[in-house]
Protein backbone atom coordinates (compact mmCIF):
# COMPACT_ATOMS: atom_id res chain seq x y z
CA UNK A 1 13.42 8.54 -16.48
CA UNK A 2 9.88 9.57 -17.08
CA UNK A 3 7.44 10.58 -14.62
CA UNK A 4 5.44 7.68 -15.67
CA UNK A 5 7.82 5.40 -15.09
CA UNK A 6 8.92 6.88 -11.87
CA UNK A 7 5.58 6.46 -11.08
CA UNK A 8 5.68 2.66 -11.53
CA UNK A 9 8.75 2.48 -9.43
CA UNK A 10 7.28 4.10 -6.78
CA UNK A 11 4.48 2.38 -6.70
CA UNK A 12 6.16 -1.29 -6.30
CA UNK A 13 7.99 0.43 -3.42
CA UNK A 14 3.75 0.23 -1.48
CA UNK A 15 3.89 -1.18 2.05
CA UNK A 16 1.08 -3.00 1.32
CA UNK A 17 2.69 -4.40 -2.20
CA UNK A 18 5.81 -5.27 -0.41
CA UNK A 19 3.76 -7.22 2.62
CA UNK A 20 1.74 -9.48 0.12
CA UNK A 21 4.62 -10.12 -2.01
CA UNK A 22 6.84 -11.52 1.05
CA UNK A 23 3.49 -13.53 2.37
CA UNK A 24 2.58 -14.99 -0.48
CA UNK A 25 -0.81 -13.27 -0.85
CA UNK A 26 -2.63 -11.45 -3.40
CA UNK A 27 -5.05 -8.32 -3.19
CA UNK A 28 -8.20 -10.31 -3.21
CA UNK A 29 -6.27 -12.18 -0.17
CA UNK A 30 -5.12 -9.12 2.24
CA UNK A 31 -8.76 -7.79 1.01
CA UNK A 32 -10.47 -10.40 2.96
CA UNK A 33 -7.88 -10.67 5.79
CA UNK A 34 -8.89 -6.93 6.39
CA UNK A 35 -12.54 -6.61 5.47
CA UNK A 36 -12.29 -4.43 2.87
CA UNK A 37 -12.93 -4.74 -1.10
CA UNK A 38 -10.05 -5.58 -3.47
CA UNK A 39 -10.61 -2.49 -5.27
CA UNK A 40 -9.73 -0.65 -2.39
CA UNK A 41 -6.15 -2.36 -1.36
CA UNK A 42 -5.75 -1.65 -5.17
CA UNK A 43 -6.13 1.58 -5.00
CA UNK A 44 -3.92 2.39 -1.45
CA UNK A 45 -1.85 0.07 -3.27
CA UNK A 46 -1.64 2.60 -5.64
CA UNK A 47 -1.00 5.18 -3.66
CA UNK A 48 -4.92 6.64 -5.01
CA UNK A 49 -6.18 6.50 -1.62
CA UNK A 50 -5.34 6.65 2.40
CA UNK A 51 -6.44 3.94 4.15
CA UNK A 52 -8.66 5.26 7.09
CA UNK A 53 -8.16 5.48 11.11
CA UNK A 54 -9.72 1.71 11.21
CA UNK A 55 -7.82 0.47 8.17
CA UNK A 56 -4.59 1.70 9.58
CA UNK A 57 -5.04 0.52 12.95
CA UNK A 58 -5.55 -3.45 11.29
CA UNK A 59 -2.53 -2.69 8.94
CA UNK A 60 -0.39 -1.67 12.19
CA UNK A 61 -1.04 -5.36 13.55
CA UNK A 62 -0.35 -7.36 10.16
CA UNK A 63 2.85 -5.12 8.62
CA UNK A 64 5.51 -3.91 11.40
CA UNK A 65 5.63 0.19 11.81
CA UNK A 66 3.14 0.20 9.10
CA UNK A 67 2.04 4.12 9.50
CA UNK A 68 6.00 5.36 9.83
CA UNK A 69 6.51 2.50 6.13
CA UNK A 70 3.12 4.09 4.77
CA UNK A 71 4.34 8.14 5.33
CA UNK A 72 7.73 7.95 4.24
CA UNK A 73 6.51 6.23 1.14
CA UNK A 74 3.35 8.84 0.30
CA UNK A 75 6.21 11.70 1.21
CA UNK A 76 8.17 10.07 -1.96
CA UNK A 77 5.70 10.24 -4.60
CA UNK A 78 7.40 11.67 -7.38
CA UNK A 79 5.84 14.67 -8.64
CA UNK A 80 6.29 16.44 -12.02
């Protein structure tokens, strides 16, 4: 398997991803339930970015053990 593709797997493998998917909601949707842009859930959902202190504190009530989810997932990046 290619590292891009890898990449892709990992990706749909996002906390985030896998919380909107099984609530029915789309970026623009956890966006606004969180207060930030759309860009930016795209982008942690992406694993492009860290969500911030704040961020992760509002993710910890919505998505259950959301920081231990979010750090195993970041530790599994595949890398080249």
């Amino acid at each position: 398997m290619s590292i891009k593709q890898r990449l892709t797997e990992w990706k749909k493998e996002s906390p985030i991803r896998k919380y909107r998917a099984q609530q029915g909601l789309s970026q623009a949707d956890l966006a606004s339930i969180l207060g930030v842009a759309a860009y930016t859930l795209q982008r942690w959902e992406e694993g492009a970015m860290n969500p911030g202190e704040k961020n992760i504190s509002k993710l910890n009530e919505i998505i259950p053990e959301f920081e231990k989810l979010w750090g195993e997932w970041k530790s599994d990046k595949p890398t080249m």
